[in-house]
C-alpha atoms as a PDB file:
ATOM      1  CA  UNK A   1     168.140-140.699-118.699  1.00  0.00           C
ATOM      2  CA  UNK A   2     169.276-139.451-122.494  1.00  0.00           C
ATOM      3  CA  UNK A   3     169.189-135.738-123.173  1.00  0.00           C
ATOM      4  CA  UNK A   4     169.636-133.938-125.675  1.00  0.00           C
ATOM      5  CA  UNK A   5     173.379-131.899-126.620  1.00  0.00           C
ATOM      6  CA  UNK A   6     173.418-128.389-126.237  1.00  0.00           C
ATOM      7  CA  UNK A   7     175.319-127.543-129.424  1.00  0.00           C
ATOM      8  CA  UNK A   8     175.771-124.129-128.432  1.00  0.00           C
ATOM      9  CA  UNK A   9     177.441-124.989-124.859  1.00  0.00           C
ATOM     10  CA  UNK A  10     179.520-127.534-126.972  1.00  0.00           C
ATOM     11  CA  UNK A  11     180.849-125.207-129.278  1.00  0.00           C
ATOM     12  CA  UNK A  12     181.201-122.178-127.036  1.00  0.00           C
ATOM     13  CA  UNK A  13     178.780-119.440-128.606  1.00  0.00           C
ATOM     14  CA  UNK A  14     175.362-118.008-128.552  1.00  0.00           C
ATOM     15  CA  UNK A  15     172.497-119.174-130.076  1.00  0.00           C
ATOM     16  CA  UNK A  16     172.617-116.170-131.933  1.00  0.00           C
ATOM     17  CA  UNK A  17     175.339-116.464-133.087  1.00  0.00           C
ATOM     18  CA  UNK A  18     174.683-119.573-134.457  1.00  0.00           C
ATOM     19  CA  UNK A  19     171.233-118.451-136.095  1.00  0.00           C
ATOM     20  CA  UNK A  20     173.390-115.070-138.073  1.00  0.00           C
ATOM     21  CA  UNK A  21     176.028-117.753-139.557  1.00  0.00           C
ATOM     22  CA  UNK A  22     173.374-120.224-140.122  1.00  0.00           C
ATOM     23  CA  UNK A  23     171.246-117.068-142.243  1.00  0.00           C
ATOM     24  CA  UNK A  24     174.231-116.553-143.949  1.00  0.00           C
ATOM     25  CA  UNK A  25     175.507-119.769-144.933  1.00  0.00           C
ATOM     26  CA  UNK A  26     172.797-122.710-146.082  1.00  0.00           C
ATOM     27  CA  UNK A  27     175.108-125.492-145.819  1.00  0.00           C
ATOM     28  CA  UNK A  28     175.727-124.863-142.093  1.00  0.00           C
ATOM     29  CA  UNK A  29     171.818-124.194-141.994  1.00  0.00           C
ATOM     30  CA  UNK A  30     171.794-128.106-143.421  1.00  0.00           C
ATOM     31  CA  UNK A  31     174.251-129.442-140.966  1.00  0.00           C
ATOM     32  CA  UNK A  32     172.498-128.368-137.995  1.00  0.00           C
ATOM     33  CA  UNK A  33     169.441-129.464-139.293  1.00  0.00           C
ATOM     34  CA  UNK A  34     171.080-132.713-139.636  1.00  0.00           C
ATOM     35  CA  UNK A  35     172.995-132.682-136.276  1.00  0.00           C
ATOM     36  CA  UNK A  36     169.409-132.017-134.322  1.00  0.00           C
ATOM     37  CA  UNK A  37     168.092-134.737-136.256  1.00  0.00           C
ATOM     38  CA  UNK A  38     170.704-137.647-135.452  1.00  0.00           C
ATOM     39  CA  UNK A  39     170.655-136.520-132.300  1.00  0.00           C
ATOM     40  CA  UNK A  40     167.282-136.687-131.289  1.00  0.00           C
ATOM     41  CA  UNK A  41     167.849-140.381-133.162  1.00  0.00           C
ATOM     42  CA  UNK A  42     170.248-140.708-130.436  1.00  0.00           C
ATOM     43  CA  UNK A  43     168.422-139.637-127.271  1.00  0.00           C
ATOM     44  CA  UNK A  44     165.134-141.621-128.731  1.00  0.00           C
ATOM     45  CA  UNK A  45     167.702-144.925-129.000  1.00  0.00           C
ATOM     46  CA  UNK A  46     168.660-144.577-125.604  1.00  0.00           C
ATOM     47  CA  UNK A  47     165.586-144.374-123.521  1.00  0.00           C
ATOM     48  CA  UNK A  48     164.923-147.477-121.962  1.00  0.00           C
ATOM     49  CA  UNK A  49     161.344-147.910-123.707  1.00  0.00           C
ATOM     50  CA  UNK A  50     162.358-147.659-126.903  1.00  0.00           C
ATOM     51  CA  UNK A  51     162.412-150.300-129.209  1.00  0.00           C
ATOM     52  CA  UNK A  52     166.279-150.571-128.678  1.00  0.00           C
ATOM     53  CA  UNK A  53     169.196-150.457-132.117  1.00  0.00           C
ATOM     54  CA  UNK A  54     171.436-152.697-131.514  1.00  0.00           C
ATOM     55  CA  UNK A  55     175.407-151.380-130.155  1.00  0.00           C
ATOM     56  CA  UNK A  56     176.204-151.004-133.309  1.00  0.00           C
ATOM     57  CA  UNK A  57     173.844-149.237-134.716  1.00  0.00           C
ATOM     58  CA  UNK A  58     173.730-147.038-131.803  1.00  0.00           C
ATOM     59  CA  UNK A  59     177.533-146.450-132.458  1.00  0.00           C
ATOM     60  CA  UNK A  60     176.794-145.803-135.907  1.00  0.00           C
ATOM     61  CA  UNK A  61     174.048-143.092-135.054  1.00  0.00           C
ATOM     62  CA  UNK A  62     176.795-141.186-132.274  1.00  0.00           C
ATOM     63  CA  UNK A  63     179.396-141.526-134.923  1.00  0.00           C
ATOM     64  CA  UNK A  64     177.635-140.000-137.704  1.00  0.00           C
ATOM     65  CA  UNK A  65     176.416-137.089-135.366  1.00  0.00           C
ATOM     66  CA  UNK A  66     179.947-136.252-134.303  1.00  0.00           C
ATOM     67  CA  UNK A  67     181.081-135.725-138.161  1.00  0.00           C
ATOM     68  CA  UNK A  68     178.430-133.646-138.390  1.00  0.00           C
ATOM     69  CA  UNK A  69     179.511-131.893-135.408  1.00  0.00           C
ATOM     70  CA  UNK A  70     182.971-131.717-136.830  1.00  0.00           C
ATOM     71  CA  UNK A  71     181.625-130.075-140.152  1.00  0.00           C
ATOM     72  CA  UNK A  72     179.520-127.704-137.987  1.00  0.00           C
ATOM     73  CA  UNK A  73     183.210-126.691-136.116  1.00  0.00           C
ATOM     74  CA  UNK A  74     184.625-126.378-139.366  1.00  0.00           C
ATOM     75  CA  UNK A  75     181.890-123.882-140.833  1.00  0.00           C
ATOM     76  CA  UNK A  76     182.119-121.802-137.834  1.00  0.00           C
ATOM     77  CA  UNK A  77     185.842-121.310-137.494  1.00  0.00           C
END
């Protein structure tokens, strides 16, 4: 079964942290939005039911989110 990525386990922080940085910085604020969105993609891709991407596209969708994720790391450090 496809869950969802805690970002905050993933990057080692709070989700408080995360929420003061994202307050003070909109383009972070914009990647997470992003990063929730693609994932969700993700999970909703990989349920059984669902009217399943092909590989690729699947591949496509987990790459994009991990650049994202990369920019998040970046914004944070």
């Amino acid at each position: 079964m496809p869950v969802t990525h805690d970002l905050c386990q993933d990057l080692n922080c709070t989700k408080d942290q995360i929420q003061q940085k994202r307050s003070e910085d909109p383009r972070l604020d914009s990647l997470l939005q992003k990063y929730s969105q693609l994932d969700a993609e993700v999970v909703d891709a990989e349920k059984p039911a669902s009217a399943a991407l092909s590989d690729d596209a699947l591949e496509t969708l987990k790459k994009k989110r991990l650049q994202i994720k990369d920019e998040i790391v970046q914004r944070l450090q």
